[in-house]
PDB file of N, CA and C in Angstrom:
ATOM      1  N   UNK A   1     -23.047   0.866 -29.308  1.00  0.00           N
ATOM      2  CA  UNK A   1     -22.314   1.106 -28.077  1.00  0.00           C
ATOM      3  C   UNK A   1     -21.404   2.312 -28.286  1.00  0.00           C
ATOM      4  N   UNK A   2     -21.181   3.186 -27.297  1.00  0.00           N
ATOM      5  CA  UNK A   2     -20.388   4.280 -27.075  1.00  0.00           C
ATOM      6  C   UNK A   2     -19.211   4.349 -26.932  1.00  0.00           C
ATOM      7  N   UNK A   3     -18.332   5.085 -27.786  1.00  0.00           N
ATOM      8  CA  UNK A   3     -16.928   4.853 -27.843  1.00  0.00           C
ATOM      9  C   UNK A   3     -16.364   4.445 -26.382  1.00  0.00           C
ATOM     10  N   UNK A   4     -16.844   4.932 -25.589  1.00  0.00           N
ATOM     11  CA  UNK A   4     -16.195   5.596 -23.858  1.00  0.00           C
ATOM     12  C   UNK A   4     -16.910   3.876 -23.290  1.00  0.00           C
ATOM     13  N   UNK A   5     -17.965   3.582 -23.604  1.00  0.00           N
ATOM     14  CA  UNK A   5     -18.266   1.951 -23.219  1.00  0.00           C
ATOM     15  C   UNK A   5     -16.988   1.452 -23.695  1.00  0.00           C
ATOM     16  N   UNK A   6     -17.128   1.663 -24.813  1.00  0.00           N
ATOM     17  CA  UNK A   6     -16.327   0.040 -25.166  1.00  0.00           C
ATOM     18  C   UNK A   6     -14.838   0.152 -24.697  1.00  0.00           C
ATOM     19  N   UNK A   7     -14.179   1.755 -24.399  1.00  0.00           N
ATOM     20  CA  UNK A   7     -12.877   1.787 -23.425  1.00  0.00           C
ATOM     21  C   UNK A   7     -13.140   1.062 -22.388  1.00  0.00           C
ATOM     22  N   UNK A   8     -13.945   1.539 -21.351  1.00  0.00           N
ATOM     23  CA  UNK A   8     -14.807   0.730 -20.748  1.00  0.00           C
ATOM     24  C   UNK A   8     -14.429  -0.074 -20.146  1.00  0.00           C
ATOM     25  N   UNK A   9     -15.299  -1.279 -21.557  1.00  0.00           N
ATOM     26  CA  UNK A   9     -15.180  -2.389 -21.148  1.00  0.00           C
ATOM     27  C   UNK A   9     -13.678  -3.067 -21.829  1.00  0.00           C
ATOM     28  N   UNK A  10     -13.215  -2.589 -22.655  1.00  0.00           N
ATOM     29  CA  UNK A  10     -11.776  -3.338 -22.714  1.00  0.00           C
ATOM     30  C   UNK A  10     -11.096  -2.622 -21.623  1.00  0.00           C
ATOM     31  N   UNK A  11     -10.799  -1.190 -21.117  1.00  0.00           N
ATOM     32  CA  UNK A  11     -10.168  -1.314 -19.516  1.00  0.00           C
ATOM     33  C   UNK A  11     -10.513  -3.273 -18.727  1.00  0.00           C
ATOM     34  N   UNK A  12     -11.657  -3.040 -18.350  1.00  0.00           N
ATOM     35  CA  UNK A  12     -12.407  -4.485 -17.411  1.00  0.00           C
ATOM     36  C   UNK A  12     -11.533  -5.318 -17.812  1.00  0.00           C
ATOM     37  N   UNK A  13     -11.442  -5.950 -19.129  1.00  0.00           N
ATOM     38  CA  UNK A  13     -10.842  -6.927 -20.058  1.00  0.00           C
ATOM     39  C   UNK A  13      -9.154  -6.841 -19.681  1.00  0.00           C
ATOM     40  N   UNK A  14      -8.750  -6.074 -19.974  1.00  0.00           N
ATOM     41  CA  UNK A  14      -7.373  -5.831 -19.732  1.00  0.00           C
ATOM     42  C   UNK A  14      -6.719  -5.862 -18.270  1.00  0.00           C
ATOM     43  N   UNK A  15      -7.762  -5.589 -16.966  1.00  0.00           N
ATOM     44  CA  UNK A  15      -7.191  -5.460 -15.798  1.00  0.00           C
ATOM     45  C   UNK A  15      -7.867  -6.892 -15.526  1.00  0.00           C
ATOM     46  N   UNK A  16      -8.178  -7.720 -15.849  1.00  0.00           N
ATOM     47  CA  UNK A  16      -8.591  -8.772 -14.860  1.00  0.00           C
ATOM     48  C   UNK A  16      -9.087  -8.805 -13.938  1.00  0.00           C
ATOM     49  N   UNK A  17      -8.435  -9.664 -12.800  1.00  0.00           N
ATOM     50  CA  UNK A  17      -8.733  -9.367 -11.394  1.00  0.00           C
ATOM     51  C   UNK A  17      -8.542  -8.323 -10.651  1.00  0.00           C
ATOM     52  N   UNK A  18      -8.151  -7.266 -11.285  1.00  0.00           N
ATOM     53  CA  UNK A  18      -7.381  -5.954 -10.670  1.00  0.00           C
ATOM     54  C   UNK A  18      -8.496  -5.067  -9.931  1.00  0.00           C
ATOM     55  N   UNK A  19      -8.202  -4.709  -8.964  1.00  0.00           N
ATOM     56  CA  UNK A  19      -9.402  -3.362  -7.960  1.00  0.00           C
ATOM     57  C   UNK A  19      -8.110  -2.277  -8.156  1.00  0.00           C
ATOM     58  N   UNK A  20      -8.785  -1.529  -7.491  1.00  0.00           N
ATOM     59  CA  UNK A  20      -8.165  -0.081  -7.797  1.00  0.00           C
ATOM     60  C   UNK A  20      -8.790   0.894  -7.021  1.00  0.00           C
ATOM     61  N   UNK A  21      -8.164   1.668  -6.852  1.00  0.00           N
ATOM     62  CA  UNK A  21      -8.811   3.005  -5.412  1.00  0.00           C
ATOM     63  C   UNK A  21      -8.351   4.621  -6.369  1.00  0.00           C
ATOM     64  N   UNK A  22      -9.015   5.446  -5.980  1.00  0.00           N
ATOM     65  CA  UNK A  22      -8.722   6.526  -6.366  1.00  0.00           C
ATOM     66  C   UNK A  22      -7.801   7.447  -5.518  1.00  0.00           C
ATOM     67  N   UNK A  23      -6.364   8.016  -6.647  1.00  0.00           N
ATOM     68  CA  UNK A  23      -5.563   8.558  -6.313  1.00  0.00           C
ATOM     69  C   UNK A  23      -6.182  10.574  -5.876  1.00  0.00           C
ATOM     70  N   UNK A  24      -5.346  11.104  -4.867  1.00  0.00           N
ATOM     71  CA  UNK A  24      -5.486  12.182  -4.958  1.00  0.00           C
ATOM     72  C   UNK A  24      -6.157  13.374  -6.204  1.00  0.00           C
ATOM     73  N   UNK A  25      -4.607  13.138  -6.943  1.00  0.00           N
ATOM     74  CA  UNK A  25      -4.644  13.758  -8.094  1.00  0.00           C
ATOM     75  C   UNK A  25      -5.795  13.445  -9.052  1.00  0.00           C
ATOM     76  N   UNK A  26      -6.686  12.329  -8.898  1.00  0.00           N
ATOM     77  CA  UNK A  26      -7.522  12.168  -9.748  1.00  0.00           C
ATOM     78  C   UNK A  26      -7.306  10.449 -10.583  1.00  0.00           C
ATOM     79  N   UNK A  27      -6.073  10.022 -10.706  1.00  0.00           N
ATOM     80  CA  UNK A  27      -5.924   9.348 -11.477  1.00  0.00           C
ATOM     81  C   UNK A  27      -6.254   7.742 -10.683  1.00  0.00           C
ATOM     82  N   UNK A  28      -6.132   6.466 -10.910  1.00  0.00           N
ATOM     83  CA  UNK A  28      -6.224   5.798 -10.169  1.00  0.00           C
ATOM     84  C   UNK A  28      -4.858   4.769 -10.355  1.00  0.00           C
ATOM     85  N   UNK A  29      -4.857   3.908  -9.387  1.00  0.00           N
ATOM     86  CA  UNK A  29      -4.162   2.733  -9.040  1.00  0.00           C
ATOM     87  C   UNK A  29      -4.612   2.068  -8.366  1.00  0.00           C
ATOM     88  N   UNK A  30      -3.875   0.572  -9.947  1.00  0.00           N
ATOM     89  CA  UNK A  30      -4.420  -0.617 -10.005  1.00  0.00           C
ATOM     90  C   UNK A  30      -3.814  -1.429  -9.331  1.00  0.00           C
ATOM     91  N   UNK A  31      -4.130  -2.714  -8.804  1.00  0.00           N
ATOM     92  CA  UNK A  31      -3.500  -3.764  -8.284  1.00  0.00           C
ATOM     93  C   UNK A  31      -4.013  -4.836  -8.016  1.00  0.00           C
ATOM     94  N   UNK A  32      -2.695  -5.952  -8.141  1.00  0.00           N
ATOM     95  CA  UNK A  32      -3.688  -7.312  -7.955  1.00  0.00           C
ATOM     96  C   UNK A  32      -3.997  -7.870  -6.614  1.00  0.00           C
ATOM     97  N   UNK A  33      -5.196  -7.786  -6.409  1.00  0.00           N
ATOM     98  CA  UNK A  33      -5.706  -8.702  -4.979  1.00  0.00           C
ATOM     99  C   UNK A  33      -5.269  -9.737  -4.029  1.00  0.00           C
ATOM    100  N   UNK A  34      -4.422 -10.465  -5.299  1.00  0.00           N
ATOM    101  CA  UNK A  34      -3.756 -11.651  -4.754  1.00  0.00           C
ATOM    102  C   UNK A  34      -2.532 -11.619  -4.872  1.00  0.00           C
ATOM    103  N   UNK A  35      -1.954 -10.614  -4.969  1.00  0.00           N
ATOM    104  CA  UNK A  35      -0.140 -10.273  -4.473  1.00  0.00           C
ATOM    105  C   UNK A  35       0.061  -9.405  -3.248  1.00  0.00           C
ATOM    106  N   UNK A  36      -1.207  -8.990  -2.665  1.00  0.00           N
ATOM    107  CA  UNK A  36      -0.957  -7.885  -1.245  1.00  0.00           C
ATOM    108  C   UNK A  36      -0.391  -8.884  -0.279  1.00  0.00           C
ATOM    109  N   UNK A  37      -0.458 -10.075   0.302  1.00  0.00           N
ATOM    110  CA  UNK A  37      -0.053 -10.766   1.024  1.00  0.00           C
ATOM    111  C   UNK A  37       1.437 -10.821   0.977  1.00  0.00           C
ATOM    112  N   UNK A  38       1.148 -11.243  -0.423  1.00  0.00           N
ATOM    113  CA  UNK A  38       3.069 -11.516  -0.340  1.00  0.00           C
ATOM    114  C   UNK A  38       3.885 -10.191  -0.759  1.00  0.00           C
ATOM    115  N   UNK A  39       3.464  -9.204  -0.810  1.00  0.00           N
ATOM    116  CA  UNK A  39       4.285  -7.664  -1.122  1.00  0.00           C
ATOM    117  C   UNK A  39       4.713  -7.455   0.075  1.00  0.00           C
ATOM    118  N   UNK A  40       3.532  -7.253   1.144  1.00  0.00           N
ATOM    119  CA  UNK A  40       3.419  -7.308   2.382  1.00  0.00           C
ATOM    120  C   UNK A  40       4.215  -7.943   3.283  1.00  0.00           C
ATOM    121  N   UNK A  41       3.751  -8.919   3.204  1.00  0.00           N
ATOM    122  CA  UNK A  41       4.589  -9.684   4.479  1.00  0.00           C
ATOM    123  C   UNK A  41       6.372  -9.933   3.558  1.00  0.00           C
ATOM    124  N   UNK A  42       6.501  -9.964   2.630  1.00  0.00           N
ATOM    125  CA  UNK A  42       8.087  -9.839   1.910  1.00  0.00           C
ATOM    126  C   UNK A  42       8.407  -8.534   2.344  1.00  0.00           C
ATOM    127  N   UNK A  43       7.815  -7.058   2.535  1.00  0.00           N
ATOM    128  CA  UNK A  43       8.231  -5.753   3.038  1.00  0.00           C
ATOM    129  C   UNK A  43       8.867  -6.000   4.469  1.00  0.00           C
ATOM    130  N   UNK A  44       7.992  -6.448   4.837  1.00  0.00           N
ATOM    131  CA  UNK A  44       7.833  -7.092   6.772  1.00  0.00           C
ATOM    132  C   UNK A  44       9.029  -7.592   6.909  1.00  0.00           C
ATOM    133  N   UNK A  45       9.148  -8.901   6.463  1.00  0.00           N
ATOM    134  CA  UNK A  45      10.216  -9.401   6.533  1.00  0.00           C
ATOM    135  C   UNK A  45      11.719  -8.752   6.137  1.00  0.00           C
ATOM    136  N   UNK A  46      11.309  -8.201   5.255  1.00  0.00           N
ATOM    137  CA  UNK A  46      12.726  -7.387   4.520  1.00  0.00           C
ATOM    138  C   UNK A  46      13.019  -6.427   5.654  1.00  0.00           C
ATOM    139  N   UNK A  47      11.826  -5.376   6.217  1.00  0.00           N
ATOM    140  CA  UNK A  47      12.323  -4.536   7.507  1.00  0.00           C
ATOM    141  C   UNK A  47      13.038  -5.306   8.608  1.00  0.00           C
ATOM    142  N   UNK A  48      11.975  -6.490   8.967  1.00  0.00           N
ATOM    143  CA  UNK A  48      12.514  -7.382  10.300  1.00  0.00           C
ATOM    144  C   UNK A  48      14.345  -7.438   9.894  1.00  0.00           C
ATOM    145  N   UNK A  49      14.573  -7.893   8.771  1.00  0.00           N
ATOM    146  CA  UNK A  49      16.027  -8.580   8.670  1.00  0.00           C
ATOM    147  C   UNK A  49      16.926  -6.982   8.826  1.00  0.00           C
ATOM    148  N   UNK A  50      16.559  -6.040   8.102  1.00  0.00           N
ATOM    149  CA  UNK A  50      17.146  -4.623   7.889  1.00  0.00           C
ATOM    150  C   UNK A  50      17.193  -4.374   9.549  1.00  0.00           C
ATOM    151  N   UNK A  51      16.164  -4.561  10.756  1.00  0.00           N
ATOM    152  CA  UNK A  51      16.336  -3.925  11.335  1.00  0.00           C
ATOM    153  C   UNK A  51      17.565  -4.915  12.538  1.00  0.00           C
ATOM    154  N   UNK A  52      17.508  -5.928  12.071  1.00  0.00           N
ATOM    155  CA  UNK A  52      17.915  -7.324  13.024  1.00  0.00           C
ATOM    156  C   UNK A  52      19.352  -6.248  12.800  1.00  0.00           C
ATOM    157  N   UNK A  53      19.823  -6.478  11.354  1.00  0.00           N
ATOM    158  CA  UNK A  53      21.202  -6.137  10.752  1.00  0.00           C
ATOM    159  C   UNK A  53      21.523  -4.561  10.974  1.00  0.00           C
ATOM    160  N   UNK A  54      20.599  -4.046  11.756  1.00  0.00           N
ATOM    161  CA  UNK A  54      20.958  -1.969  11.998  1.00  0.00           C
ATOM    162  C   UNK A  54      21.660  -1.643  10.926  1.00  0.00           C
ATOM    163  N   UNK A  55      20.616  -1.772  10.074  1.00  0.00           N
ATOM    164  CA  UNK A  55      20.823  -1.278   8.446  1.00  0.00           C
ATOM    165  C   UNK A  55      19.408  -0.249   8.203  1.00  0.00           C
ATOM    166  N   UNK A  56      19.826   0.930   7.024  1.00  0.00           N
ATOM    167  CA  UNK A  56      18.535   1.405   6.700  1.00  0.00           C
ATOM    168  C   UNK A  56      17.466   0.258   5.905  1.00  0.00           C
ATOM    169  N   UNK A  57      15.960   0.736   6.794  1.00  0.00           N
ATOM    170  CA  UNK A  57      15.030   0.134   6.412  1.00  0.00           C
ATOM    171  C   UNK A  57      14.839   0.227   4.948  1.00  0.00           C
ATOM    172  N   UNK A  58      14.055  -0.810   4.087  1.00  0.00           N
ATOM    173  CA  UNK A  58      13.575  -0.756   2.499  1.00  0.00           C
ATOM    174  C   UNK A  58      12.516   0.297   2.593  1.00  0.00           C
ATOM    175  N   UNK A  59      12.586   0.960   1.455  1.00  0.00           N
ATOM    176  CA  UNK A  59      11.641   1.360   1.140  1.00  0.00           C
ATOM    177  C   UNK A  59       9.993   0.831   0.992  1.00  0.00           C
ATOM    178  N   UNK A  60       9.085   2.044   1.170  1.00  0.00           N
ATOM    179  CA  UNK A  60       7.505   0.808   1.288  1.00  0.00           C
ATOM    180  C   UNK A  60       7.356   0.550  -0.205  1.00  0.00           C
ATOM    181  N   UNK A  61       6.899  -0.540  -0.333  1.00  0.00           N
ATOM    182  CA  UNK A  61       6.268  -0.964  -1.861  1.00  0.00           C
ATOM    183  C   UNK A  61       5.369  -0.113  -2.314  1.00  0.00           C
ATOM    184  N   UNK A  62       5.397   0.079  -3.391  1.00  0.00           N
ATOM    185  CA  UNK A  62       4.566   1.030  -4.235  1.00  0.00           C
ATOM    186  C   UNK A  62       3.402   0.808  -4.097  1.00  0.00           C
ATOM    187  N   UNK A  63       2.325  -0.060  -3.424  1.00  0.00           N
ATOM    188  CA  UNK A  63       1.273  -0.110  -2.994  1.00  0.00           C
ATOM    189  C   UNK A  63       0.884   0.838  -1.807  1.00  0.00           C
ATOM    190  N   UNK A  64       1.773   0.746  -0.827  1.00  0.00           N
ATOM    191  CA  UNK A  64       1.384   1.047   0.763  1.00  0.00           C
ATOM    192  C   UNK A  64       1.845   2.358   0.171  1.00  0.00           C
ATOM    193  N   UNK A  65       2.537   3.245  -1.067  1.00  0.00           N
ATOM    194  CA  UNK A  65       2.989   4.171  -0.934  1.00  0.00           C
ATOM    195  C   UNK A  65       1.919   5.021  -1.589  1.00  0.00           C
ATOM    196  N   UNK A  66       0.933   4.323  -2.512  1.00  0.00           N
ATOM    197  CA  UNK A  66       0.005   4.805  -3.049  1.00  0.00           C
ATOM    198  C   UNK A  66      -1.375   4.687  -2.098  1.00  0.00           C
ATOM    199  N   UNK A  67      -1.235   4.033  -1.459  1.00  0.00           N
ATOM    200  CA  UNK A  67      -2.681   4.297  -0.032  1.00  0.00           C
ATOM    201  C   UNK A  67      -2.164   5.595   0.465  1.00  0.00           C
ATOM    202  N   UNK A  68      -0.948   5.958   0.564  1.00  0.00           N
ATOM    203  CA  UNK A  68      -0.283   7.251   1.078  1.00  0.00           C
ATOM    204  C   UNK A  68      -0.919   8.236   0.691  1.00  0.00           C
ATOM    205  N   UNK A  69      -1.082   7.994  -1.008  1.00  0.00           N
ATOM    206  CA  UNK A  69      -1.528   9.633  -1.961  1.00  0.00           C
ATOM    207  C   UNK A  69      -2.821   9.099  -2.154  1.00  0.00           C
ATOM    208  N   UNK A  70      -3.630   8.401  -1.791  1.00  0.00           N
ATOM    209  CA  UNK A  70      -5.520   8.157  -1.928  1.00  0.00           C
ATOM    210  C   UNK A  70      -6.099   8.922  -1.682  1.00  0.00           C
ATOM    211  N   UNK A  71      -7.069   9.234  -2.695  1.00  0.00           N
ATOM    212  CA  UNK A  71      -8.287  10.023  -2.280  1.00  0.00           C
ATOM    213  C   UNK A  71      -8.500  10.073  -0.880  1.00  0.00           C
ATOM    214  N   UNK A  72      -8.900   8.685  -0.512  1.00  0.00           N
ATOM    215  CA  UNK A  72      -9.860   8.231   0.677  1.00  0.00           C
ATOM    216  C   UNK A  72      -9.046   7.437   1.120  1.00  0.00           C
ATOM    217  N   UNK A  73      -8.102   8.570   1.512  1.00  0.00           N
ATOM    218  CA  UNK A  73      -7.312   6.546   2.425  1.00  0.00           C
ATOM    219  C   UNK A  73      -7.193   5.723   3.250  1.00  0.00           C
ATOM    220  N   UNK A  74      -8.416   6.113   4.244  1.00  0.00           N
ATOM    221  CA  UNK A  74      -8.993   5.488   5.174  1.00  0.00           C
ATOM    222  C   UNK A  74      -9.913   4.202   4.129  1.00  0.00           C
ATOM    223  N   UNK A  75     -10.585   4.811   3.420  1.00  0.00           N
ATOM    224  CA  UNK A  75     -10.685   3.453   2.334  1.00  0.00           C
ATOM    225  C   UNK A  75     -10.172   2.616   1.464  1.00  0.00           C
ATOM    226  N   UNK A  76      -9.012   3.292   0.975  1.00  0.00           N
ATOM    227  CA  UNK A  76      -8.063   2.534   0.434  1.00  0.00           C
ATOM    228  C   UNK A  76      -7.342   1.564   1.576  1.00  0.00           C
ATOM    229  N   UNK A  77      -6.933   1.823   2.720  1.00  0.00           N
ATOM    230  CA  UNK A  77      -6.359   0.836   3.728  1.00  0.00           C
ATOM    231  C   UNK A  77      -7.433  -0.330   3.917  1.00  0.00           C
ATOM    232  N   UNK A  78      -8.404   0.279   4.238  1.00  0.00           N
ATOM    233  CA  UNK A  78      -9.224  -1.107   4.614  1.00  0.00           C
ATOM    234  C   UNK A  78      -9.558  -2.194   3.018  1.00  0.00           C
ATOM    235  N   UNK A  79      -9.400  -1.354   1.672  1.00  0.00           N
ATOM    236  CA  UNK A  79      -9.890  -1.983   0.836  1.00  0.00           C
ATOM    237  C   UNK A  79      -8.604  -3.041   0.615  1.00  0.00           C
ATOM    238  N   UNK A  80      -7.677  -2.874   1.041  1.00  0.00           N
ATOM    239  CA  UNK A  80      -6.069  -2.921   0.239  1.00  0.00           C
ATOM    240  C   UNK A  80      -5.468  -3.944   1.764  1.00  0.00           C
ATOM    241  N   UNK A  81      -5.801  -3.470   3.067  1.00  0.00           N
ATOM    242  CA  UNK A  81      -5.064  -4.260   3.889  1.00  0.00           C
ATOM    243  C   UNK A  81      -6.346  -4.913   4.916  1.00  0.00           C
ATOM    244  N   UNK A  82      -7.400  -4.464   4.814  1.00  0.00           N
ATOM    245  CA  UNK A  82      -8.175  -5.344   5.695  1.00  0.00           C
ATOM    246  C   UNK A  82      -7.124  -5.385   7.348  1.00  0.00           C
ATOM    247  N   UNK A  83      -7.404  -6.784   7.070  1.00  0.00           N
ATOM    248  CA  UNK A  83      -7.088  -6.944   8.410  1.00  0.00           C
ATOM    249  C   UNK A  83      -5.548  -7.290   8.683  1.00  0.00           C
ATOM    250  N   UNK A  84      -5.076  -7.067   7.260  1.00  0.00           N
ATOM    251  CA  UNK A  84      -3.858  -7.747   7.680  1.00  0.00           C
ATOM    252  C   UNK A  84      -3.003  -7.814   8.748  1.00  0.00           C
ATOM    253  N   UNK A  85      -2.003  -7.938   9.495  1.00  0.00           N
ATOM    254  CA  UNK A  85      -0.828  -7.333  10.588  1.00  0.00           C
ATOM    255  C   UNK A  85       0.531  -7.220  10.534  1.00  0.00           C
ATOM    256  N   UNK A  86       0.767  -8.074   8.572  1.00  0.00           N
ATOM    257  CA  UNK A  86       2.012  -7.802   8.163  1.00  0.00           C
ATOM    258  C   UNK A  86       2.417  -6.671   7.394  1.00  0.00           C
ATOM    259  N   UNK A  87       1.849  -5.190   8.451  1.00  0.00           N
ATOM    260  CA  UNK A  87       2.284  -4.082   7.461  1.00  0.00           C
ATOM    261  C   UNK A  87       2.995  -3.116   8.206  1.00  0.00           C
ATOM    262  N   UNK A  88       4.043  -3.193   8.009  1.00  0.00           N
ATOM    263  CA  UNK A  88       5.380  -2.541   8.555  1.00  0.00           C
ATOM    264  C   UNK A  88       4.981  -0.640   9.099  1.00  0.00           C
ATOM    265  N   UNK A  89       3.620  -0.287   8.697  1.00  0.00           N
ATOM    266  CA  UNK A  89       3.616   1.039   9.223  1.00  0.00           C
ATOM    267  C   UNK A  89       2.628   1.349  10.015  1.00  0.00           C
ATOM    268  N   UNK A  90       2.309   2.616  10.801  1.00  0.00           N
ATOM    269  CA  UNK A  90       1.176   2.519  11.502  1.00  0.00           C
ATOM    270  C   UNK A  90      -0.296   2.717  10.453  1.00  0.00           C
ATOM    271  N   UNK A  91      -1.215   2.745  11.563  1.00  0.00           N
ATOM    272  CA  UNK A  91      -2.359   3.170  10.570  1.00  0.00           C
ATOM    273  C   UNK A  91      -3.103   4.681  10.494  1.00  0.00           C
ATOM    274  N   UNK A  92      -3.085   4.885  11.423  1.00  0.00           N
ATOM    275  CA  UNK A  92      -3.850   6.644  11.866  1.00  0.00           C
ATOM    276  C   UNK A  92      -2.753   7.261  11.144  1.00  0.00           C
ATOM    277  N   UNK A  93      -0.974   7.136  11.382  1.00  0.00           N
ATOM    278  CA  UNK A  93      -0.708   8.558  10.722  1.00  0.00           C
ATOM    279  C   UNK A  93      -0.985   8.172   8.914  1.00  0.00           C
ATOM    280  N   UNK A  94      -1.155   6.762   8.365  1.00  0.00           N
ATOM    281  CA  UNK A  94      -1.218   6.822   6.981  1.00  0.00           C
ATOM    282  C   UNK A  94      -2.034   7.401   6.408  1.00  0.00           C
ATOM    283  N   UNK A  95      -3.383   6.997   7.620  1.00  0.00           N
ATOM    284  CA  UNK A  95      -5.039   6.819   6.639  1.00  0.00           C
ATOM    285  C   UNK A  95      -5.524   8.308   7.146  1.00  0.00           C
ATOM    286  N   UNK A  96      -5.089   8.712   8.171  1.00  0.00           N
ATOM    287  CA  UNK A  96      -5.187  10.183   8.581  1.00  0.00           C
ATOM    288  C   UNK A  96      -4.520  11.707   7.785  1.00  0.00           C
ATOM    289  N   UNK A  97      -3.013  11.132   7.725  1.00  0.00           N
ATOM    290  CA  UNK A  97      -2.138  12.246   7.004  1.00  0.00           C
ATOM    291  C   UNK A  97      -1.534  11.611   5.660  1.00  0.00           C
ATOM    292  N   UNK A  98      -1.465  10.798   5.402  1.00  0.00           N
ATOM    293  CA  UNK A  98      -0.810  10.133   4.344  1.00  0.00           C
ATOM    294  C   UNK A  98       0.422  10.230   4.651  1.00  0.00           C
ATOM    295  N   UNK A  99       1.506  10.078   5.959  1.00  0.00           N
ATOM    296  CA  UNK A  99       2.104   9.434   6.131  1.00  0.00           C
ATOM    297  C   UNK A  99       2.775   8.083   6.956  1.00  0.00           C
ATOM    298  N   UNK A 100       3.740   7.539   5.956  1.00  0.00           N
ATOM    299  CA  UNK A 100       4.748   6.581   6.346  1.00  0.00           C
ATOM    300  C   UNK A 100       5.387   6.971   7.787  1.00  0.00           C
ATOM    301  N   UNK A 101       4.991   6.275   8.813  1.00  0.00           N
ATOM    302  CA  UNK A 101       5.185   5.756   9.978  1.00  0.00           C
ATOM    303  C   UNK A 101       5.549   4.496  10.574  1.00  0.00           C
ATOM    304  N   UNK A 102       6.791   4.568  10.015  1.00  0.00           N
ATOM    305  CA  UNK A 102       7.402   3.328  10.604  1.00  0.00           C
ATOM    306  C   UNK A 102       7.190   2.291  12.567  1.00  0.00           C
ATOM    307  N   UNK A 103       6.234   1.287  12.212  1.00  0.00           N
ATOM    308  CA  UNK A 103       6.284   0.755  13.509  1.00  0.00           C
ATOM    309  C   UNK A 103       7.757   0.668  14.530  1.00  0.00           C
ATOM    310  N   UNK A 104       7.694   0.484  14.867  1.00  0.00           N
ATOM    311  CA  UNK A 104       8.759  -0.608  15.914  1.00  0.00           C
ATOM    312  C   UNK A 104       8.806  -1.967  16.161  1.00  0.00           C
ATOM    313  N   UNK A 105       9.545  -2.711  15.199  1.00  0.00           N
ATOM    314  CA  UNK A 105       9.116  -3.829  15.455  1.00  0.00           C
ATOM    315  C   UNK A 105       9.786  -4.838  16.131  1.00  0.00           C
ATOM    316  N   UNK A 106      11.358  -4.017  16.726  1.00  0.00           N
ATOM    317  CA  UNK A 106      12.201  -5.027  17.407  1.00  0.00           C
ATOM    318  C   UNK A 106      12.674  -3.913  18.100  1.00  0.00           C
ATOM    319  N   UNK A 107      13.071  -4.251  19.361  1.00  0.00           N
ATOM    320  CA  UNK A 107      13.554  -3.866  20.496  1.00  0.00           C
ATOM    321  C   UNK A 107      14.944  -2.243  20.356  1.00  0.00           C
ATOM    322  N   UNK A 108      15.262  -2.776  18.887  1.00  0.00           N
ATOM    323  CA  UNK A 108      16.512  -1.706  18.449  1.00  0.00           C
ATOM    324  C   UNK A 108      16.040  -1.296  16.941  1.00  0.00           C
ATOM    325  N   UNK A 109      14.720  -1.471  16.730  1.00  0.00           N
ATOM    326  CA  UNK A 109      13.989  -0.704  15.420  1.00  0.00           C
ATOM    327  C   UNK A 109      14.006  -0.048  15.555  1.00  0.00           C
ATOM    328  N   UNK A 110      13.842   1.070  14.818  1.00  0.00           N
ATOM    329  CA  UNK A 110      13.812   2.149  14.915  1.00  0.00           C
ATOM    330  C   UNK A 110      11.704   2.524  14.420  1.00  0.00           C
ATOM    331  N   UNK A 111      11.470   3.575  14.996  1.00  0.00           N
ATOM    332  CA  UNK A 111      10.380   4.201  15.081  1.00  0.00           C
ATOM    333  C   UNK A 111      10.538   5.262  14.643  1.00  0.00           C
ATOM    334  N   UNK A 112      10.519   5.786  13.516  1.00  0.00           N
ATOM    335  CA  UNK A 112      10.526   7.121  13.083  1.00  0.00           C
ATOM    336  C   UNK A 112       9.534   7.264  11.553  1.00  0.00           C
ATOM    337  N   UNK A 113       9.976   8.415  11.150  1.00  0.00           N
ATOM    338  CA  UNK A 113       8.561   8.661   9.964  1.00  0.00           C
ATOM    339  C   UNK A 113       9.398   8.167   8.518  1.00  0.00           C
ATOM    340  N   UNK A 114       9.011   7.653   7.583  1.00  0.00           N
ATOM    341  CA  UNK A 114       9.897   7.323   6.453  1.00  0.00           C
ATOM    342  C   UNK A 114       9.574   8.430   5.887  1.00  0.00           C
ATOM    343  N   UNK A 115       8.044   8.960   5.350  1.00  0.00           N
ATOM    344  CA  UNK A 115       7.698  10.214   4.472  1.00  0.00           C
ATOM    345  C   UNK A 115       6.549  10.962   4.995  1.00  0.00           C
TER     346      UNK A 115
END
């Protein structure tokens, strides 16, 4: 077996359940499948309360910020959020321009661009 296999396959070994999308720059990012729900809807919620309290919004989690810099991030969104609806930004300006576009999600939210 070939040195570059057996990186390989201990990468496989080492990420587990992990998928991963390709970054701009070339490099990739990893993540686990079964924490997007709760990153997600904990972001959601954290905006909802930020915006209840007319406080600045949180920052996006380092996930939704890396669909930002994707190769393909019209594929990275669908691979990464499917269908979800607990995601605090729009979708065309992410998966289109790679940016953070804050929804509106309460009556005195604010709607503006984060990045």
């Amino acid at each position: 077996m070939a040195l570059e296999d057996k990186v390989k396959k201990l990468e496989k070994a080492v990420q587990g359940n992990m998928e991963s999308f390709e970054l701009a720059d070339g490099r990739r990012y990893y993540y686990d499948p079964g924490e997007i729900f709760s990153i997600t809807f904990q972001h959601f919620m954290n905006v909802l309360r930020a915006d209840h309290d007319r406080v600045a919004r949180p920052e996006a989690p380092e996930l939704v910020q890396a669909m930002a810099r994707a190769k393909n991030r019209r594929r990275a969104y669908q691979q990464v959020v499917g269908g979800l609806s607990f995601l605090a930004y729009e979708e065309e300006p992410l998966v289109e321009e790679g940016r953070l576009v804050l929804k509106r999600l309460t009556p005195e939210g604010p709607a503006t661009v984060e990045s």
